[in-house]
Protein backbone atom coordinates (compact mmCIF):
# COMPACT_ATOMS: atom_id res chain seq x y z
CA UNK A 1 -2.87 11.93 8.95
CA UNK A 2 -2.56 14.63 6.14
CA UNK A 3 -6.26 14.56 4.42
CA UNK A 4 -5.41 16.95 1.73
CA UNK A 5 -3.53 16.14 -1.53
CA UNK A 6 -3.21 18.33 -4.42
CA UNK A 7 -2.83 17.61 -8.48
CA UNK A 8 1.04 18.43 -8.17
CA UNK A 9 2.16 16.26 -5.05
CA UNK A 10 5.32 17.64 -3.37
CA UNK A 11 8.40 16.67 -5.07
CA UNK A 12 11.73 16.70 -2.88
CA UNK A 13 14.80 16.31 -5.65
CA UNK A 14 15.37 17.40 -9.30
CA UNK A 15 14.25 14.96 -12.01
CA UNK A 16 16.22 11.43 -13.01
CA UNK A 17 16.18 10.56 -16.68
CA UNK A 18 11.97 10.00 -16.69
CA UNK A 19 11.59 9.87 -13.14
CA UNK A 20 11.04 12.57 -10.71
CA UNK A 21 11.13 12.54 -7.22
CA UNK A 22 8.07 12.47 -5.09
CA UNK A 23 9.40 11.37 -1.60
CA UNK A 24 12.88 10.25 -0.51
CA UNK A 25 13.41 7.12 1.25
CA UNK A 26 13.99 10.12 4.19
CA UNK A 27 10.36 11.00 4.16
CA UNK A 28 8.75 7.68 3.62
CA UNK A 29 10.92 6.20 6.65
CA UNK A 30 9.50 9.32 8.62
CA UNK A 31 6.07 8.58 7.60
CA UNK A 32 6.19 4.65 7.69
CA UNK A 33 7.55 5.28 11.63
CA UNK A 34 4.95 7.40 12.56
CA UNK A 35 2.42 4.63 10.82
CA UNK A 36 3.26 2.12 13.21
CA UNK A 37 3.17 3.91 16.50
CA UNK A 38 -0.20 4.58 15.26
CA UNK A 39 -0.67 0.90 14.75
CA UNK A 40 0.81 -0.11 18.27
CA UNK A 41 -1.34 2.54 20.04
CA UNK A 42 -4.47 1.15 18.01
CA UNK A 43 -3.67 -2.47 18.19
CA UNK A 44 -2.49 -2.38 21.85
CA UNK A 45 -2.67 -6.09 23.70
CA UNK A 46 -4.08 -8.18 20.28
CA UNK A 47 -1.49 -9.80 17.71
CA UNK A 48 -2.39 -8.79 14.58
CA UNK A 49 -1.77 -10.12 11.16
CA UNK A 50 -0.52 -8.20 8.54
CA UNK A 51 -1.07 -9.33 4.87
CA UNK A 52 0.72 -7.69 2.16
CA UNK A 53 -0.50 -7.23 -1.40
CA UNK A 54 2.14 -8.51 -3.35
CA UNK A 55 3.82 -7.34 -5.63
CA UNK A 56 3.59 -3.49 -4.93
CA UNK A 57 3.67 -3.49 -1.06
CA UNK A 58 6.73 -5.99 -0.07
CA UNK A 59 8.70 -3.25 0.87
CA UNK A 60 5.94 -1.53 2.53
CA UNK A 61 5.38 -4.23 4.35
CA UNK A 62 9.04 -5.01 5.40
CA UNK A 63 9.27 -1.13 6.75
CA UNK A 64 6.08 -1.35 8.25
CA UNK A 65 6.33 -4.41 10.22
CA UNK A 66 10.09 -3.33 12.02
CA UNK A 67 8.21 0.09 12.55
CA UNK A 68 5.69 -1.64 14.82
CA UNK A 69 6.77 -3.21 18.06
CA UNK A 70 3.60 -5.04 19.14
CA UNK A 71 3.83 -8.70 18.46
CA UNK A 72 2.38 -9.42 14.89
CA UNK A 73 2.25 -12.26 12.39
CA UNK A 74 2.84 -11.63 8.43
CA UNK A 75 1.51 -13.38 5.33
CA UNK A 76 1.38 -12.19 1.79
CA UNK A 77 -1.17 -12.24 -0.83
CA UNK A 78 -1.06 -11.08 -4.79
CA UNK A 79 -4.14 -10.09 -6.89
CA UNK A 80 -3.62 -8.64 -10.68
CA UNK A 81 -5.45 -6.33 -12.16
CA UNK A 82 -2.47 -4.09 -14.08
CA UNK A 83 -0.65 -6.55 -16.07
CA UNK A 84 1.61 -4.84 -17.91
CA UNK A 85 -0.05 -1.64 -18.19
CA UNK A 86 0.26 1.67 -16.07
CA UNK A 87 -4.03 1.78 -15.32
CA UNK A 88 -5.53 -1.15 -13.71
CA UNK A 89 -7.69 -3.60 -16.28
CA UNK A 90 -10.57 -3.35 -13.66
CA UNK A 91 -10.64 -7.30 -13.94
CA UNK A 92 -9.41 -8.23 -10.57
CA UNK A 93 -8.10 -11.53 -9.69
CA UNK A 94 -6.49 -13.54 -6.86
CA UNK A 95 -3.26 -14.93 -7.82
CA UNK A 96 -1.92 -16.53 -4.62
CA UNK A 97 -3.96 -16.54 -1.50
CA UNK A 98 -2.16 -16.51 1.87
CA UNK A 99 -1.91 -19.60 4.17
CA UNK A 100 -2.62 -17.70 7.60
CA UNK A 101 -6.27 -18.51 8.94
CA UNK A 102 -8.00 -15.22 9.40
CA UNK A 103 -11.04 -16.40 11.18
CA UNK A 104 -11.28 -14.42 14.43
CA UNK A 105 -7.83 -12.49 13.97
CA UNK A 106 -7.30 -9.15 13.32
CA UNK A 107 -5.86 -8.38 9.96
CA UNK A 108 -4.37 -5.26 8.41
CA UNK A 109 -4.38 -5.07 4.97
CA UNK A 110 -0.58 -3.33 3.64
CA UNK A 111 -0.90 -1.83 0.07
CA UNK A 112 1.50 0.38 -1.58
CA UNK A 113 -1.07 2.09 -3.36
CA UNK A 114 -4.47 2.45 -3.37
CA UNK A 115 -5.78 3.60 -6.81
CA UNK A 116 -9.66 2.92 -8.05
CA UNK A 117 -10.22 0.95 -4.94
CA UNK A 118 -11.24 -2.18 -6.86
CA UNK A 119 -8.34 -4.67 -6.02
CA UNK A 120 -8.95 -3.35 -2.03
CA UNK A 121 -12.31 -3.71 -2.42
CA UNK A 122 -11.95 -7.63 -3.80
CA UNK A 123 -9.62 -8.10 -1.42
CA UNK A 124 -11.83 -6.83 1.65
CA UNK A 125 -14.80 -8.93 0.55
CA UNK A 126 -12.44 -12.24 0.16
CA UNK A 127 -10.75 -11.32 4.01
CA UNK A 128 -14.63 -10.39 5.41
CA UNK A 129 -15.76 -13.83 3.91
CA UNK A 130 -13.18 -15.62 5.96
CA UNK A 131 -14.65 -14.06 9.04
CA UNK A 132 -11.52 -12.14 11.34
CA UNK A 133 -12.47 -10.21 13.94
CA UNK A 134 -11.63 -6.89 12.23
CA UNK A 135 -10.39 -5.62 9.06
CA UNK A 136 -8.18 -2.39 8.94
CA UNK A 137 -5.94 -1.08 5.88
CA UNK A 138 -2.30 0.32 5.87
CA UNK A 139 -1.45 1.56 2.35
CA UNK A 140 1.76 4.29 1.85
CA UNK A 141 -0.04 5.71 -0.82
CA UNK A 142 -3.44 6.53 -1.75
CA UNK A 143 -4.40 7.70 -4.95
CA UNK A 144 -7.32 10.16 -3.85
CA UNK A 145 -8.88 11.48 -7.34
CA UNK A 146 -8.52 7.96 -8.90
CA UNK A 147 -10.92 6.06 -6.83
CA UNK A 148 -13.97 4.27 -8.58
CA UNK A 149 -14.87 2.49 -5.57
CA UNK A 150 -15.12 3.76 -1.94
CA UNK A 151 -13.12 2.20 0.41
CA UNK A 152 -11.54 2.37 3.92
CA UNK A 153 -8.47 3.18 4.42
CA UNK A 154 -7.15 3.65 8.39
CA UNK A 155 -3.59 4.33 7.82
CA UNK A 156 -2.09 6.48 5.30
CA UNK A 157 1.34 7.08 4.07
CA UNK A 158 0.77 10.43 1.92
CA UNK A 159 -2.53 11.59 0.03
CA UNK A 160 -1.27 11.71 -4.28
CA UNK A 161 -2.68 12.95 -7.44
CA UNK A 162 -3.53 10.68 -10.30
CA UNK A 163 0.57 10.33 -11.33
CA UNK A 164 1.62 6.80 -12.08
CA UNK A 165 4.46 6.23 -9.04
CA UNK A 166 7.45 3.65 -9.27
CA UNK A 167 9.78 2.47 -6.53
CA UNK A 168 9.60 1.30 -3.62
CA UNK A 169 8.24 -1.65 -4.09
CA UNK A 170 5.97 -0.46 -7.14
CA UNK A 171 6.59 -0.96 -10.73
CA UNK A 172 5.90 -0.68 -14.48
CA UNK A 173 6.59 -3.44 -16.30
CA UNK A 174 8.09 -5.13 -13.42
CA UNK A 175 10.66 -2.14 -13.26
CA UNK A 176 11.73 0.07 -10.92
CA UNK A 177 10.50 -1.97 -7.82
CA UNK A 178 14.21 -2.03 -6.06
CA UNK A 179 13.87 2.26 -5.99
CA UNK A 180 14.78 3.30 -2.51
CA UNK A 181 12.06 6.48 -2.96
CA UNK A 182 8.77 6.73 -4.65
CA UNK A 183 9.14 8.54 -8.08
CA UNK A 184 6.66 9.65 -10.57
CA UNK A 185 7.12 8.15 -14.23
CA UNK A 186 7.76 10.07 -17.16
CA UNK A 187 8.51 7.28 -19.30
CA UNK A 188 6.99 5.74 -22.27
C-alpha cells in the first residue's frame, strides 16, 4: 500500500470539459485486483461480508467483490451527510440499513472515499454495536489531508489530496457516477 499522497495527485490523461483525469479505469482495475488478493490472503478460510456504502462505492464494490475469490456475502448500506453539496454537512445519518446480521461475522466496510472520517466513523460505531467478530475497511480512495476524525482504514485504493473526485461510482449532484475513471471536478 502506497502511504504517501501529495497536494497534486497523479493525473494520467489531458483534461475533459471540467474534469481531469486522476486514474483510468486501467489503474483502478490494477489497484482494485491487487486489493483483493490482499483480502483473500487476509481473510483466508472465513466468509466475510462485505457492505457497501451506497451511493459512492457500488461500483467499488462490484470490482471489488469479482477481484476476490474467497467465498463472501454482500449487503449494502447508505448514510448522507453531502446532500447536494461537494463538502460533507458533518450531520451524518443512516438512510437504509442493511438486512445481513453482523453478529459474529466478519465485515469489511467498501467506501469509495474516505474524506473527514465522520460517515466511517458513524458507520463503525453502528457495525461495532451489532457485535461481528471483526471490522476491517476497503475504501479506493482516501482523502488523507481532509480527515477530522481518525479512522482505520486496512485497504487502500490510492492516497489523494483534498480535490473533490467524480466517477466511478462518485458524484456531484448525483452526476457523473456512471464515469469509467475517477476524475477531479472543475465544475461549478
Amino acid at each position: 500500500m502506497n502511504s504517501e499522497w501529495s497536494k497534486t495527485a497523479p493525473v494520467e490523461s489531458e483534461a475533459v470539459n471540467d474534469i481531469e483525469v486522476m486514474f483510468t479505469p486501467e489503474r483502478i482495475a490494477q489497484r482494485v485486483a491487487e486489493m483483493g488478493r490482499q483480502i483473500d490472503a487476509d481473510y483466508g478460510d472465513a466468509v466475510p461480508l462485505l457492505i457497501a456504502v451506497l451511493k459512492g462505492a457500488y461500483v467499488m464494490m462490484s470490482d471489488l467483490s469479482r477481484a476476490i475469490s474467497i467465498p463472501h456475502e454482500v449487503d449494502f448500506l447508505q448514510a448522507a451527510s453531502y446532500g447536494g453539496a461537494t463538502t460533507s454537512s458533518g450531520r451524518v445519518r443512516l438512510v437504509f440499513d442493511g438486512k445481513s446480521e453482523v453478529r459474529g461475522r466478519h465485515v469489511l466496510l467498501v467506501e469509495g472515499v474516505v474524506d473527514s472520517g465522520l460517515t466511517l466513523s458513524f458507520l463503525l460505531d453502528q457495525l461495532n454495536r451489532r457485535e461481528p467478530a471483526s471490522v476491517k475497511v476497503a475504501t479506493l480512495l482516501d482523502k488523507v489531508p481532509c480527515r477530522k476524525l481518525q479512522v482505520p482504514l486496512d485497504y487502500v485504493g490510492f492516497h489523494i489530496g483534498d480535490e473533490f473526485v467524480i466517477g466511478y461510482g462518485m458524484d456531484v449532484a448525483e452526476r457523473f457516477r456512471n464515469l469509467p475513471f475517477v476524475g477531479i471536478y472543475r465544475g461549478a
